[in-house]
N, C-alpha and C. Protein backbone atom coordinates (compact mmCIF):
# COMPACT_ATOMS: atom_id res chain seq x y z
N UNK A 1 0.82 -1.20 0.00
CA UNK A 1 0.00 0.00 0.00
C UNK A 1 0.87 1.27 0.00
N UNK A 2 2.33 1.07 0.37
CA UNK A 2 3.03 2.31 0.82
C UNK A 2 3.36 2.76 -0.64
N UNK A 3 3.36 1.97 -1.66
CA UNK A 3 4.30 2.48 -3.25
C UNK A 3 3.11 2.73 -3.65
N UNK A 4 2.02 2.66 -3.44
CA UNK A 4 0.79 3.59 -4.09
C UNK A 4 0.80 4.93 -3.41
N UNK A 5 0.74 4.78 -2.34
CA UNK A 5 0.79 6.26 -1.86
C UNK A 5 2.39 6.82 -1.97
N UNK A 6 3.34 6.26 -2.83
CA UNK A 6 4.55 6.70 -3.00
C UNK A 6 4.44 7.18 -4.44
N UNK A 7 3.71 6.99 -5.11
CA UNK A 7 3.83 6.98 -6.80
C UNK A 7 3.93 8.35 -6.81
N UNK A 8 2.24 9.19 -6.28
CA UNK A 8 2.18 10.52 -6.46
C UNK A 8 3.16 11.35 -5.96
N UNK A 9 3.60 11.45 -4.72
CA UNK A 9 4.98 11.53 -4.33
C UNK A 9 6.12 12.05 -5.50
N UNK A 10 6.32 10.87 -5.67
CA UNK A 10 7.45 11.08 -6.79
C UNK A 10 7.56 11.75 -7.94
N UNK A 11 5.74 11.48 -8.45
CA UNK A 11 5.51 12.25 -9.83
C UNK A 11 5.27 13.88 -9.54
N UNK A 12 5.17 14.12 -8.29
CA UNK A 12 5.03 15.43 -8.14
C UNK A 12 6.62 15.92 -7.66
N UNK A 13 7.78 15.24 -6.87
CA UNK A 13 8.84 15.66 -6.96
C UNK A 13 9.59 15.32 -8.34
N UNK A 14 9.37 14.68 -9.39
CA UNK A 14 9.76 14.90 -10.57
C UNK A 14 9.40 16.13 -10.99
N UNK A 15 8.51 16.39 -11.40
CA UNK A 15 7.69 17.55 -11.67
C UNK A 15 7.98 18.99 -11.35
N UNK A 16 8.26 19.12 -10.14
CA UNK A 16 9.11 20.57 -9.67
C UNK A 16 10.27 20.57 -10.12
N UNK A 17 11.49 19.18 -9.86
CA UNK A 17 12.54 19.36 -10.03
C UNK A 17 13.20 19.53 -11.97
N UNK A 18 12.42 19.11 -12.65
CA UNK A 18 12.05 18.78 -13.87
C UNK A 18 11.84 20.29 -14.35
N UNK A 19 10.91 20.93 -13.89
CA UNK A 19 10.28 22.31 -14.58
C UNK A 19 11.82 22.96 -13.91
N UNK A 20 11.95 22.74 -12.55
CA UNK A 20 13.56 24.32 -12.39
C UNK A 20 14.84 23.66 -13.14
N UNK A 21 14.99 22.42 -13.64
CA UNK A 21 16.23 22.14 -14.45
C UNK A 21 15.37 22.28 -15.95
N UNK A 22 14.87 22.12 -16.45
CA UNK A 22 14.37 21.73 -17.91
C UNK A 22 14.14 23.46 -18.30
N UNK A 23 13.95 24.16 -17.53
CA UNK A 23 13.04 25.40 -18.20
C UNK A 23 14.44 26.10 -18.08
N UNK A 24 15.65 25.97 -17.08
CA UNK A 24 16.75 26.90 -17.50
C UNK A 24 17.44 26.32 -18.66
N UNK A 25 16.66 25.30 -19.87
CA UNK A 25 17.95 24.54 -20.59
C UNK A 25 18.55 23.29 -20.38
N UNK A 26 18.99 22.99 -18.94
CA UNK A 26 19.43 21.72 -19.01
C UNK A 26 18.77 20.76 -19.24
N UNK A 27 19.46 19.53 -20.01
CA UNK A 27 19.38 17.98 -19.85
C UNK A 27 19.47 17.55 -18.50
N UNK A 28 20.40 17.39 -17.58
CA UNK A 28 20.09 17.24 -16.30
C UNK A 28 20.89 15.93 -16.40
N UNK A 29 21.84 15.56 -17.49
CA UNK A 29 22.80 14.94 -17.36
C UNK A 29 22.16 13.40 -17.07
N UNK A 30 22.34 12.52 -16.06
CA UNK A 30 22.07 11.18 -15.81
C UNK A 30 20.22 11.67 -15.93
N UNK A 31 20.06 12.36 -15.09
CA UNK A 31 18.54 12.62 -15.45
C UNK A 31 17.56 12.43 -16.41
N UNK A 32 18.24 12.29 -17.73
CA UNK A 32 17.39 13.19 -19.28
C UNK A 32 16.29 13.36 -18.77
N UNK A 33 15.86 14.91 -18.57
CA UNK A 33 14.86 15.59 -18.56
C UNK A 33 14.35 15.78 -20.28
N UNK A 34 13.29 15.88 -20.51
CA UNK A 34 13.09 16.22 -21.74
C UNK A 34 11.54 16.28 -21.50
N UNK A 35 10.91 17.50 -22.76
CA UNK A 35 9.59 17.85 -22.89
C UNK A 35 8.66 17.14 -23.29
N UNK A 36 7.80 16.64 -22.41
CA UNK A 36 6.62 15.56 -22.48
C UNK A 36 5.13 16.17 -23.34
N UNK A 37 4.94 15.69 -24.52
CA UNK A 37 3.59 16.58 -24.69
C UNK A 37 2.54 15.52 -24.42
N UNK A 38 1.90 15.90 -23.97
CA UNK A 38 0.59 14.92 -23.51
C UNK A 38 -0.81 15.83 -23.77
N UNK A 39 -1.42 15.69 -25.15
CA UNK A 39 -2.89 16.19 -25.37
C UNK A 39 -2.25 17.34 -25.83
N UNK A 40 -3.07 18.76 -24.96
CA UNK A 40 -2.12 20.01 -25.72
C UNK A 40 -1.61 20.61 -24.77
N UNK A 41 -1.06 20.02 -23.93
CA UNK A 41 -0.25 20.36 -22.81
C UNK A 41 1.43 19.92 -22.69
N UNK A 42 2.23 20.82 -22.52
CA UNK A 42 3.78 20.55 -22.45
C UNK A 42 4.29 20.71 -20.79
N UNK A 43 5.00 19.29 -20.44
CA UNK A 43 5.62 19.79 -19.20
C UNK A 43 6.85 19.11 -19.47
N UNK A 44 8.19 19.22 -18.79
CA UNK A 44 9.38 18.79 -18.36
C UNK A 44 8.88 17.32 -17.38
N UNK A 45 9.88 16.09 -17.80
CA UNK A 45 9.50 15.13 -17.52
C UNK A 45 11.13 14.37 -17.36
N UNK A 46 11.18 13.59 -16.73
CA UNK A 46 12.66 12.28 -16.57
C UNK A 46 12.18 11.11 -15.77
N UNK A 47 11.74 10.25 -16.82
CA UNK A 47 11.84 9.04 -15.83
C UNK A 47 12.82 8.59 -14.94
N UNK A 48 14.06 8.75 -15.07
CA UNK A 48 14.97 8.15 -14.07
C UNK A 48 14.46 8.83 -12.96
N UNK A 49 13.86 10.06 -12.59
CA UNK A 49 14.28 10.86 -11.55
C UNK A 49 12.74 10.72 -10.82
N UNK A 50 11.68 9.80 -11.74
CA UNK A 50 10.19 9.34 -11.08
C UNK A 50 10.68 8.23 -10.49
N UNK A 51 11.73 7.46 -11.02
CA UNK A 51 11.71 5.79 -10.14
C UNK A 51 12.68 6.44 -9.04
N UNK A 52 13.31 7.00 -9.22
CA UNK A 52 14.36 7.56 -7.66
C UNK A 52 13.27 8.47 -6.32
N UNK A 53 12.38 9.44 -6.92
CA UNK A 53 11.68 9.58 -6.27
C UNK A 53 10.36 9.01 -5.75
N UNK A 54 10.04 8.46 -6.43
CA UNK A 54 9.12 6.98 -5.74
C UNK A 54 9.64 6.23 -4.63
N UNK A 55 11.40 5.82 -5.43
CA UNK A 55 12.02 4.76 -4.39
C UNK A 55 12.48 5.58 -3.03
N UNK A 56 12.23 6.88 -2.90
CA UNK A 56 12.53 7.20 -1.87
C UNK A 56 11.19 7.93 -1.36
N UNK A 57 10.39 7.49 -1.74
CA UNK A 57 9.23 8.40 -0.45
C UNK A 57 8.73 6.63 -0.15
N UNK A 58 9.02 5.64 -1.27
CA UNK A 58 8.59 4.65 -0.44
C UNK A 58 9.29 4.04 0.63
N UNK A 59 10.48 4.55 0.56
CA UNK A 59 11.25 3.68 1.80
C UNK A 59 11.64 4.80 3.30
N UNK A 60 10.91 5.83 2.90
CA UNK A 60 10.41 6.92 3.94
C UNK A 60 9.22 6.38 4.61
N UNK A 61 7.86 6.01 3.35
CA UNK A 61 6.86 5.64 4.09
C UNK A 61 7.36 4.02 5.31
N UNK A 62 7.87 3.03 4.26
CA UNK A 62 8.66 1.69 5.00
C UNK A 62 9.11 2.16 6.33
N UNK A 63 9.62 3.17 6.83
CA UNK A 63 10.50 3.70 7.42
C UNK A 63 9.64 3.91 8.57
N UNK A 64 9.01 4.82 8.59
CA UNK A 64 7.82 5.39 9.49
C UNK A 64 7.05 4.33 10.09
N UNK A 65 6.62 3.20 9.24
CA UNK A 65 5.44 2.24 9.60
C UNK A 65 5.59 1.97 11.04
């Protein structure tokens, strides 16, 4: 139950960290940030940096239990 309530987590710390590296320009190096269009909407997106932040709010939530 804890990596469900970890998913959003992550997709929302992708998401901030994504828009302040992607919008000054960078790639973000191991990151690849790159522009996601979804429908008619554009945001800054990196999967590597959704499974790192997932894997760490879930082993925060693990942590707490």
């Amino acid at each position: 139950m804890e990596f469900v309530k970890a998913m959003p987590l992550g997709g929302i710390l992708t998401f901030v960290v994504a828009l302040i590296i992607g919008s000054q320009g960078s790639r973000g190096g191991f990151l690849s940030i790159f522009r996601a269009d979804m429908m008619q909407y554009e945001f800054w997106w990196s999967w590597p940096l959704f499974f790192a932040g997932t894997g760490l709010a879930w082993m925060i939530m693990l942590i707490q239990r």
